[in-house]
C-alpha atoms as a PDB file:
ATOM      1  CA  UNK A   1      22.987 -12.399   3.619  1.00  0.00           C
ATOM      2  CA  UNK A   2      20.280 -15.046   2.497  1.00  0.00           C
ATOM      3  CA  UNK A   3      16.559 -13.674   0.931  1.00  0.00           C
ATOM      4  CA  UNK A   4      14.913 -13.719   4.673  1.00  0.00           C
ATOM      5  CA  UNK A   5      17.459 -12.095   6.623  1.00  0.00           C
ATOM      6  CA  UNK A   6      17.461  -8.903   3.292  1.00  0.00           C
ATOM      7  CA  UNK A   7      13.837  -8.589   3.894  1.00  0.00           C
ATOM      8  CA  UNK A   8      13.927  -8.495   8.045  1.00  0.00           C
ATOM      9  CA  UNK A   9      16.676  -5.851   7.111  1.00  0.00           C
ATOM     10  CA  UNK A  10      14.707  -3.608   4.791  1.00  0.00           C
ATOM     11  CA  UNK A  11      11.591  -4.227   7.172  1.00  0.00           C
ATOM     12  CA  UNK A  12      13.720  -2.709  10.065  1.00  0.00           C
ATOM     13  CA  UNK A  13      14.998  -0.038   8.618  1.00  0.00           C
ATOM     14  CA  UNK A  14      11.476   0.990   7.525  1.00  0.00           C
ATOM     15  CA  UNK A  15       9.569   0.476  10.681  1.00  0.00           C
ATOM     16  CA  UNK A  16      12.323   2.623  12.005  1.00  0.00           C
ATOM     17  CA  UNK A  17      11.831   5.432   9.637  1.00  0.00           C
ATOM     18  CA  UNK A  18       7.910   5.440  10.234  1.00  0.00           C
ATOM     19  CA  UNK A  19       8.215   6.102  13.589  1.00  0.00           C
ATOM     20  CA  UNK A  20      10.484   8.649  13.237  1.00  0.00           C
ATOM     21  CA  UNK A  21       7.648  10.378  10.608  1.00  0.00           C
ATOM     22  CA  UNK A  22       4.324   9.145  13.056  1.00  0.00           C
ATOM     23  CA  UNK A  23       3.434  11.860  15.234  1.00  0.00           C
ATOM     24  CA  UNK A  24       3.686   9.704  19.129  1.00  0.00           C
ATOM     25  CA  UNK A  25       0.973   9.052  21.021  1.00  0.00           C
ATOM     26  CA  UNK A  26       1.202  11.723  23.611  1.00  0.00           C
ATOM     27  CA  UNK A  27       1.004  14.227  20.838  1.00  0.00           C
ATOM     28  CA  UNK A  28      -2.870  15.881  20.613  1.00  0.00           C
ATOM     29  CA  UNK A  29      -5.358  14.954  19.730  1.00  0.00           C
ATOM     30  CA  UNK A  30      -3.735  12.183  21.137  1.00  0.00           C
ATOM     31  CA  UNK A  31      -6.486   9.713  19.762  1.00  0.00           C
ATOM     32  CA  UNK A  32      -6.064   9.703  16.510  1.00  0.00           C
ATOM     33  CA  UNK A  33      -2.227   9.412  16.855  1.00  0.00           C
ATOM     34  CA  UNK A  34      -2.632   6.523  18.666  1.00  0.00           C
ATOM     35  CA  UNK A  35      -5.152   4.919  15.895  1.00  0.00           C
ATOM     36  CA  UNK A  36      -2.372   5.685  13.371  1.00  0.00           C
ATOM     37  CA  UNK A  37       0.191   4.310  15.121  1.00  0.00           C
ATOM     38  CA  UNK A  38      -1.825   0.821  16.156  1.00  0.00           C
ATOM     39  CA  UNK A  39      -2.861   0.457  12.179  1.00  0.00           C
ATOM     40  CA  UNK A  40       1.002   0.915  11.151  1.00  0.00           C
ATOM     41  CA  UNK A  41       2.531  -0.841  13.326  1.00  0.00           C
ATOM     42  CA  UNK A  42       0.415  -3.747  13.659  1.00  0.00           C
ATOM     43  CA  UNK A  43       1.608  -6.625  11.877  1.00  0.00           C
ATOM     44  CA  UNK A  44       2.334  -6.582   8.087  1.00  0.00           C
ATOM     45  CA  UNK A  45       5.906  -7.566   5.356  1.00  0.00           C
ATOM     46  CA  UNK A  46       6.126  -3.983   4.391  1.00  0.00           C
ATOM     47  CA  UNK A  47       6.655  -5.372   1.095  1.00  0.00           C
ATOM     48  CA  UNK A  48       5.501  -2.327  -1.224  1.00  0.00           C
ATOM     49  CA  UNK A  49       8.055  -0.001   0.756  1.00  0.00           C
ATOM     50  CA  UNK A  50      10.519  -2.477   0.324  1.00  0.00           C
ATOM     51  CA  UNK A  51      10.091  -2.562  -3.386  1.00  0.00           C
ATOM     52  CA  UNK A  52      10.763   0.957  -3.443  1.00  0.00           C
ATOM     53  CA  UNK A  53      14.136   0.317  -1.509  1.00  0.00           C
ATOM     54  CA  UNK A  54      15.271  -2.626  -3.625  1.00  0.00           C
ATOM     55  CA  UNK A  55      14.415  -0.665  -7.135  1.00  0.00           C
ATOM     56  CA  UNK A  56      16.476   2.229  -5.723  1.00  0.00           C
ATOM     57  CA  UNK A  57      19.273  -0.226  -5.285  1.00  0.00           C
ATOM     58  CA  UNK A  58      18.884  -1.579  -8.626  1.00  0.00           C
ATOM     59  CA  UNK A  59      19.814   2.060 -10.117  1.00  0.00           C
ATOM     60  CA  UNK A  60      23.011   1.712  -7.504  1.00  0.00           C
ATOM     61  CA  UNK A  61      21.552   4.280  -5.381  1.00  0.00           C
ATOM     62  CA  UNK A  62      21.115   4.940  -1.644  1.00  0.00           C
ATOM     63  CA  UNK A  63      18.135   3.454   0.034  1.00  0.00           C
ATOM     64  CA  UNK A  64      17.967   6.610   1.739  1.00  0.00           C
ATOM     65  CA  UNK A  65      17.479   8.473  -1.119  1.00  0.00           C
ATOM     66  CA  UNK A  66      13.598   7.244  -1.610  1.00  0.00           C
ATOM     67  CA  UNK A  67      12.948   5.938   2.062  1.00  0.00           C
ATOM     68  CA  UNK A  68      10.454   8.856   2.780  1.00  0.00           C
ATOM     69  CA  UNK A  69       8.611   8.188  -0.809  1.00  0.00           C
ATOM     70  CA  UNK A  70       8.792   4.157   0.668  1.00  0.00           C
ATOM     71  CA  UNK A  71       7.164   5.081   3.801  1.00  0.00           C
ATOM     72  CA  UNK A  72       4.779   7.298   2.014  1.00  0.00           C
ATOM     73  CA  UNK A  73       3.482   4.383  -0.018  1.00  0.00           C
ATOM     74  CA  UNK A  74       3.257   2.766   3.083  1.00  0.00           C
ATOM     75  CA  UNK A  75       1.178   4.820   4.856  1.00  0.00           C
ATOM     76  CA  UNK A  76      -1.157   5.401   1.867  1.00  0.00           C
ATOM     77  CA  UNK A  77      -1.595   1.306   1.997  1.00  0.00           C
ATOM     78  CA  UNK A  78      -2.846   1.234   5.584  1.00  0.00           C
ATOM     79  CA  UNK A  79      -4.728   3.822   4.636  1.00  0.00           C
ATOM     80  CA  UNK A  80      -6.510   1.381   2.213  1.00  0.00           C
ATOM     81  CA  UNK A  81      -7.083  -1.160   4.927  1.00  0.00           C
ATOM     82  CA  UNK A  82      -8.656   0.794   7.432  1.00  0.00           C
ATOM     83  CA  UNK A  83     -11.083   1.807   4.807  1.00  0.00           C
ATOM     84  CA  UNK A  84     -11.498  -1.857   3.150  1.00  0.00           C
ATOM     85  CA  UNK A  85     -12.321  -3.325   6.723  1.00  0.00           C
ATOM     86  CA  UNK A  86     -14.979  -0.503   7.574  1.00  0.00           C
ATOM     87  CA  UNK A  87     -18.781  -2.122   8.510  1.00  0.00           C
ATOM     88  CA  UNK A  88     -19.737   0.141   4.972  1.00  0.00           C
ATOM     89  CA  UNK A  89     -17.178  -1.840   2.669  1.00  0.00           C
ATOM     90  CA  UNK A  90     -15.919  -5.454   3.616  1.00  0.00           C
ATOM     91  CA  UNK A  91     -16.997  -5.546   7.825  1.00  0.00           C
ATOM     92  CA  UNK A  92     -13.941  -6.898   8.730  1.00  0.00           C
ATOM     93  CA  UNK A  93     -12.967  -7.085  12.482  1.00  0.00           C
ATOM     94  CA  UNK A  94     -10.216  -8.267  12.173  1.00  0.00           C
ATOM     95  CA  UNK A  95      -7.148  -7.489  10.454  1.00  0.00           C
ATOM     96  CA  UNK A  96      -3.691  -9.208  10.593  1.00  0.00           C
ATOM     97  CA  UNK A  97      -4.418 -11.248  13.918  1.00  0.00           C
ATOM     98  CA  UNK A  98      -6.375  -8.626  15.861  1.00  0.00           C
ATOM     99  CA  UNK A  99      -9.254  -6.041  15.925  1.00  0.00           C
ATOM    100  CA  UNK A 100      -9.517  -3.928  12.924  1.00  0.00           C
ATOM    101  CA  UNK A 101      -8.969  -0.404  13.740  1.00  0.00           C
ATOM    102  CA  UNK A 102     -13.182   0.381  13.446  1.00  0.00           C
ATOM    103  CA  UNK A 103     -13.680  -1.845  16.503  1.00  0.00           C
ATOM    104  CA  UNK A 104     -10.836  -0.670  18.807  1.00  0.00           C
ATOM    105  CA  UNK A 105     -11.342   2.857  17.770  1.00  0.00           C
ATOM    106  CA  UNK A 106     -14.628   3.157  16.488  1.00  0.00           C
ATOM    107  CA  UNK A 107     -16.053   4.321  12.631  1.00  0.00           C
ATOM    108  CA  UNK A 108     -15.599   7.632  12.841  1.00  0.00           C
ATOM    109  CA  UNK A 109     -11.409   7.844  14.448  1.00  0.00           C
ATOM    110  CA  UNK A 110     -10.912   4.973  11.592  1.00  0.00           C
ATOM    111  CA  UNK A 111     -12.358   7.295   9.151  1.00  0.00           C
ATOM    112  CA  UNK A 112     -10.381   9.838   9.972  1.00  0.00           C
ATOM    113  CA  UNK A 113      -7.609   7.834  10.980  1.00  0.00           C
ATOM    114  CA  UNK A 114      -7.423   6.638   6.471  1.00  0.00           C
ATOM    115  CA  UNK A 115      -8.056   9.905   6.070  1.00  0.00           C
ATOM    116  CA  UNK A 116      -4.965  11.410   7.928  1.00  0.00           C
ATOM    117  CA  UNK A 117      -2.394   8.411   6.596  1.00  0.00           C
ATOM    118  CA  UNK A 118      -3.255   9.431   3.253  1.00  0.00           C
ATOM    119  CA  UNK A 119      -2.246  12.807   4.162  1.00  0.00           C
ATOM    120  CA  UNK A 120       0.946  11.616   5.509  1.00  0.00           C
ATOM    121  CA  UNK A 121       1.806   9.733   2.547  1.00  0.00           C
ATOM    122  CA  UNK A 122       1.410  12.723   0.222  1.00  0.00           C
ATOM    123  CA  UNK A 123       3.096  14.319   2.254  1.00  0.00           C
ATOM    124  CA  UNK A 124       5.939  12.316   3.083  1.00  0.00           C
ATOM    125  CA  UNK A 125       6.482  11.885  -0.809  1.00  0.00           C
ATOM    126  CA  UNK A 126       6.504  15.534  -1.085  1.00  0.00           C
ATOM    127  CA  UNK A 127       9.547  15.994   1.798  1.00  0.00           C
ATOM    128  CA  UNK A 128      11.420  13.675  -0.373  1.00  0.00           C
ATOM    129  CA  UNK A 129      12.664  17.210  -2.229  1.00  0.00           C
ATOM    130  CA  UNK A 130      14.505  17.607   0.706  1.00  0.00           C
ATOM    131  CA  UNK A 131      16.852  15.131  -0.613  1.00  0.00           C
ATOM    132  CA  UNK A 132      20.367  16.244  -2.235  1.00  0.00           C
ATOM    133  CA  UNK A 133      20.308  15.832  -5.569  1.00  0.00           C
ATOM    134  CA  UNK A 134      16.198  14.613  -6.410  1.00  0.00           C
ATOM    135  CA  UNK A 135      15.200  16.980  -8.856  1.00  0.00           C
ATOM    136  CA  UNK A 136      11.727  19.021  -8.482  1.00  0.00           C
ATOM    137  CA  UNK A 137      10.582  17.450 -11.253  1.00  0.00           C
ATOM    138  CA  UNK A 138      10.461  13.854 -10.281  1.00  0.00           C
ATOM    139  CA  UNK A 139       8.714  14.955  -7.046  1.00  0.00           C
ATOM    140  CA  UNK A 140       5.890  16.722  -9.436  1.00  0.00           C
ATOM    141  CA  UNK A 141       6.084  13.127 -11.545  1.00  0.00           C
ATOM    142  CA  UNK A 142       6.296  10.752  -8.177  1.00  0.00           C
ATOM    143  CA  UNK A 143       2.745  12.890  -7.119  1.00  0.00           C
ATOM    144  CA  UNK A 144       0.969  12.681 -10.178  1.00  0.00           C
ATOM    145  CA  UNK A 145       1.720   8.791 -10.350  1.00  0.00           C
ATOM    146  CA  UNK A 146       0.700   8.499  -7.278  1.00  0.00           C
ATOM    147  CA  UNK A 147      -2.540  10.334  -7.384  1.00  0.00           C
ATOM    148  CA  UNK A 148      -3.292   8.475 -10.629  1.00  0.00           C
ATOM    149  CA  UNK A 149      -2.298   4.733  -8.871  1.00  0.00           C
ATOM    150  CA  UNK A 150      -4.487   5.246  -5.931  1.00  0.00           C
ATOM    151  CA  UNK A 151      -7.519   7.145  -7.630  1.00  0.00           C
ATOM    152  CA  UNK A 152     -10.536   5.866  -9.681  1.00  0.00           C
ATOM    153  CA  UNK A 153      -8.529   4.584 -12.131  1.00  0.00           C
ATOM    154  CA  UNK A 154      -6.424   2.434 -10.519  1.00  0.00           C
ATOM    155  CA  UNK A 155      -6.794   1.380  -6.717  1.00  0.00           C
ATOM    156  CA  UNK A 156      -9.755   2.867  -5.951  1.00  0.00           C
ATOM    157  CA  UNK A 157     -12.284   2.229  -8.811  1.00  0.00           C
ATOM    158  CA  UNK A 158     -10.692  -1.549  -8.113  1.00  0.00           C
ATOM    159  CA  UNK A 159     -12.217  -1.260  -4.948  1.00  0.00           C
ATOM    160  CA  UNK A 160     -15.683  -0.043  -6.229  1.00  0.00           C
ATOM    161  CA  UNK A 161     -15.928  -2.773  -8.897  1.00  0.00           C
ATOM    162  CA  UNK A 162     -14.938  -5.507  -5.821  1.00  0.00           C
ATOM    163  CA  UNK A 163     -18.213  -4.057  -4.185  1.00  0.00           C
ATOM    164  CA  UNK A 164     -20.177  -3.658  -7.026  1.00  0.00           C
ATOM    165  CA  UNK A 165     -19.127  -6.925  -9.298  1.00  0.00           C
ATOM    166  CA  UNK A 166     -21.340 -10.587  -8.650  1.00  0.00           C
ATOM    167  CA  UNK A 167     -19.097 -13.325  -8.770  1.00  0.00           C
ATOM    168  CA  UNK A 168     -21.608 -15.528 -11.292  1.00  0.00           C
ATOM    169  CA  UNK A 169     -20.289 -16.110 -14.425  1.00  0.00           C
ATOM    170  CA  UNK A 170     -17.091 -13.236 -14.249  1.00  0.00           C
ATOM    171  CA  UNK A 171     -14.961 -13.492 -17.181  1.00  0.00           C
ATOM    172  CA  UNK A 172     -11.477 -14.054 -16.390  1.00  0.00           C
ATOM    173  CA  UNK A 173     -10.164 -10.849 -17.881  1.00  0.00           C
ATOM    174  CA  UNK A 174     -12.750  -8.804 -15.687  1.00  0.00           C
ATOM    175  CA  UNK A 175     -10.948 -10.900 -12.885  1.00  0.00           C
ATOM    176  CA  UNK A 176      -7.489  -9.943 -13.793  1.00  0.00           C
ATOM    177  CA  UNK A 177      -8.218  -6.129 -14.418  1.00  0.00           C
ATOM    178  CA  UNK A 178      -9.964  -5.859 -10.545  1.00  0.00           C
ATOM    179  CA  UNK A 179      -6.950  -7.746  -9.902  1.00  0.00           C
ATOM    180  CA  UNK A 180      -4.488  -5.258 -11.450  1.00  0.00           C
ATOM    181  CA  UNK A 181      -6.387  -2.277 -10.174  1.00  0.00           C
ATOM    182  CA  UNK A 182      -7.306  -3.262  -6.735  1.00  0.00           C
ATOM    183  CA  UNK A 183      -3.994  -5.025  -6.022  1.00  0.00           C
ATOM    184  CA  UNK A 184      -1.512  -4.512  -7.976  1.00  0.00           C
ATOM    185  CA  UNK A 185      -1.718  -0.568  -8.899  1.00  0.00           C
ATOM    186  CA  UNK A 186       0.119   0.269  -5.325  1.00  0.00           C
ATOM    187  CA  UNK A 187       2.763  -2.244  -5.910  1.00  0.00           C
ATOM    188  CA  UNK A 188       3.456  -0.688  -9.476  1.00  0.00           C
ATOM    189  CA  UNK A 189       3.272   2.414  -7.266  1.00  0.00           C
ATOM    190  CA  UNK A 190       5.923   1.498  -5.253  1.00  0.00           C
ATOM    191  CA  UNK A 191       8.284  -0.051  -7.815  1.00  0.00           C
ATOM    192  CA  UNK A 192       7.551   3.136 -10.007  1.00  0.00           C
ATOM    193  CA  UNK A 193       8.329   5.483  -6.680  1.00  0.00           C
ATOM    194  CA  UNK A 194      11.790   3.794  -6.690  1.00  0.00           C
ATOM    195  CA  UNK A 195      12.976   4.363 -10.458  1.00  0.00           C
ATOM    196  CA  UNK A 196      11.353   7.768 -10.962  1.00  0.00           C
ATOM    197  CA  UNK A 197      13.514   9.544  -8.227  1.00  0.00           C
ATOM    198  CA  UNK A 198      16.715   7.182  -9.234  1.00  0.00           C
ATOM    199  CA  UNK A 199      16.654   8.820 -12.452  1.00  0.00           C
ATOM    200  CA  UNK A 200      14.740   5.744 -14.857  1.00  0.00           C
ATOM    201  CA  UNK A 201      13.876   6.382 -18.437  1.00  0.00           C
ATOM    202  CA  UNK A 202      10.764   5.492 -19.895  1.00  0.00           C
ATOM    203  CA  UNK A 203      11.750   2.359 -20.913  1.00  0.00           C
ATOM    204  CA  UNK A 204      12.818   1.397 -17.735  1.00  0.00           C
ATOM    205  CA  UNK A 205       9.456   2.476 -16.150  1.00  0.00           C
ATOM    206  CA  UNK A 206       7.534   0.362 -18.727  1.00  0.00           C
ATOM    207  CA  UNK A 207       9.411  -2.911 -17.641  1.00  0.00           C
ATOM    208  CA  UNK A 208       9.282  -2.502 -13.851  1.00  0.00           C
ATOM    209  CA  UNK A 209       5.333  -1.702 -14.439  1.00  0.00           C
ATOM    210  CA  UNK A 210       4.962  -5.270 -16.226  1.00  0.00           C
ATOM    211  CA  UNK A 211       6.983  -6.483 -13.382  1.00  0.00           C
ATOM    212  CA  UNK A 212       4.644  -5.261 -10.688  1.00  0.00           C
ATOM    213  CA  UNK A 213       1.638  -6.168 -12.162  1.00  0.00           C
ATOM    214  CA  UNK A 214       2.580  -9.569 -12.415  1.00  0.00           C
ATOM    215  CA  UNK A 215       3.677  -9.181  -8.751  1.00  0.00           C
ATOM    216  CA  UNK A 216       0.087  -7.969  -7.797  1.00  0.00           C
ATOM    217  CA  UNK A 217      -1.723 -10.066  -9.800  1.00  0.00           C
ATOM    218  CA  UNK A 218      -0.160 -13.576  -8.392  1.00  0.00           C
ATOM    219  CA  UNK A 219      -0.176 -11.678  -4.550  1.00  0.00           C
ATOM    220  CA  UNK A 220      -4.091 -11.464  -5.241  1.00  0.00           C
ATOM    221  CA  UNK A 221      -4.745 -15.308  -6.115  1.00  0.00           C
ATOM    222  CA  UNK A 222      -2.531 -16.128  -3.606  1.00  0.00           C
ATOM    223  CA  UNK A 223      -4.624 -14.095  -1.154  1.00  0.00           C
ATOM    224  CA  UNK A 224      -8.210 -15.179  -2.240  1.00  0.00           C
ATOM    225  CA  UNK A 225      -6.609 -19.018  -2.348  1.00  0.00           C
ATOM    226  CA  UNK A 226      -5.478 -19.033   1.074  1.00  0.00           C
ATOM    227  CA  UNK A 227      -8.896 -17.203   2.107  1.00  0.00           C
ATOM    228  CA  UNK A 228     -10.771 -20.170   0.694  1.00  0.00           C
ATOM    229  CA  UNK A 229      -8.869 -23.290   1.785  1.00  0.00           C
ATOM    230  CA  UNK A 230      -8.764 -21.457   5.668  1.00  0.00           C
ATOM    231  CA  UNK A 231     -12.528 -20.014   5.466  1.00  0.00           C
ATOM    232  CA  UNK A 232     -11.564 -17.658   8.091  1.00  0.00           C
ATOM    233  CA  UNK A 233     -14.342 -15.412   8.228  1.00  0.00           C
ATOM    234  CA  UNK A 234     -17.758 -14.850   7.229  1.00  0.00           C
ATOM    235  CA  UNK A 235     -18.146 -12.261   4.547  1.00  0.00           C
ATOM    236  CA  UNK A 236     -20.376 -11.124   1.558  1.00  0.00           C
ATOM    237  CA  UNK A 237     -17.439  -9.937  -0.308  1.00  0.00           C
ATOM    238  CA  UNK A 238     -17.629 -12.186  -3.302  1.00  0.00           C
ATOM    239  CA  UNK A 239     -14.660 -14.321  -3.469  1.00  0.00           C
ATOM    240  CA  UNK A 240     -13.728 -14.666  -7.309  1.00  0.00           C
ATOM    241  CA  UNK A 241     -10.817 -17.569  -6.460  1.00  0.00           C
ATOM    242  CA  UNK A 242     -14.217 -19.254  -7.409  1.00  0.00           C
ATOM    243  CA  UNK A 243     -14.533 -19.390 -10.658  1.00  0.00           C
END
């Protein structure tokens, strides 16, 4: 099986598992189900769940073992976008190819629509117990990670300093810290997810950090490169790929 044909694989066998976890549609308040569902499934690599799968498999365990934590991770990153593309952050209408979930939806179901996947990630992290053999323990450690990855340490005060920071004169270690925080905190998340409930050590955990931080940080150039050479959009976000 070449590289491509791995990833379509892992991709399936997520999307498959997050619709088994979404609420449907029909279910009430049918609204907000239906917000959830057209932010998850619309577009996207799932590549942070699938770096939960593929460090599973480097401890020679079962993908199955950590694909509720991998969805959970998932659902906490769309849960970031909604948010990010909201009129009161970045204003973004669009979002992988089509309307961002504010302007299908409106403000206040895409609110609450980041507010409920959040939920759902927790939560799905916290069902991972209900796998034989995961110990208690690295559920209690796989939370507090992830509260600390996404909070104002980490994912969120990256987004905050994106808002706040002018891109005259940044210094490029200011750069790659909103980099590592804004970016590449839920991919160390997910890597992290993977080893702490296949059993890694501490020096283990330190390495696969490095690893997805270097991850994150090249994903973010990459990002801000492409945004600049294809001027898609008109935004005030300050694009730091400048400087």
């Amino acid at each position: 099986m070449n590289f491509e044909k791995y990833l379509e694989n892992k991709k399936n066998i997520i999307d498959k598992a997050l619709d088994e976890y979404l609420p449907p549609e029909e279910k009430s308040p049918s609204i907000i189900h239906k917000a959830m569902r057209y932010s998850v499934f619309g577009g996207g690599k799932r590549i942070r769940p699938i770096l939960t799968l593929v460090t599973a498999e480097l401890f020679d365990k079962d993908i199955e073992n950590v694909i509720k934590a991998a969805c959970g991770v998932e659902l906490i990153h769309t849960f970031s976008l909604i948010h990010d593309d909201l009129p009161c952050i970045d204003n973004d209408d669009f979002r992988r190819g089509r309307p961002s979930s504010h302007k299908v939806f409106g403000e206040a179901i895409a609110l609450l629509v980041g507010d409920a996947l959040l939920v759902y990630g927790f939560d799905l992290m916290i069902k991972n117990s209900e796998v034989k053999g995961i110990k208690k323990q690295s559920i209690l450690k796989l939370l507090k990670e992830t509260s600390f990855y996404i909070g104002t340490e980490n994912m969120l005060g990256g987004q905050v300093e994106d808002i706040s920071l002018k891109n005259d004169n940044i210094k490029k270690e200011d750069l790659n810290n909103l980099y590592i925080k804004k970016t590449a905190a839920l991919i160390c998340l997910s890597i992290r997810a993977g080893a702490i409930l296949s059993g890694a050590n501490q020096r283990q955990l330190k390495a696969l950090t490095k690893y997805g931080e270097n991850i994150g940080l090249a994903f973010q150039i990459i990002d801000d490169m492409l945004d600049i050479m294809q001027d898609q959009r008109d935004t005030e976000k300050p694009n730091y790929a400048n400087k």
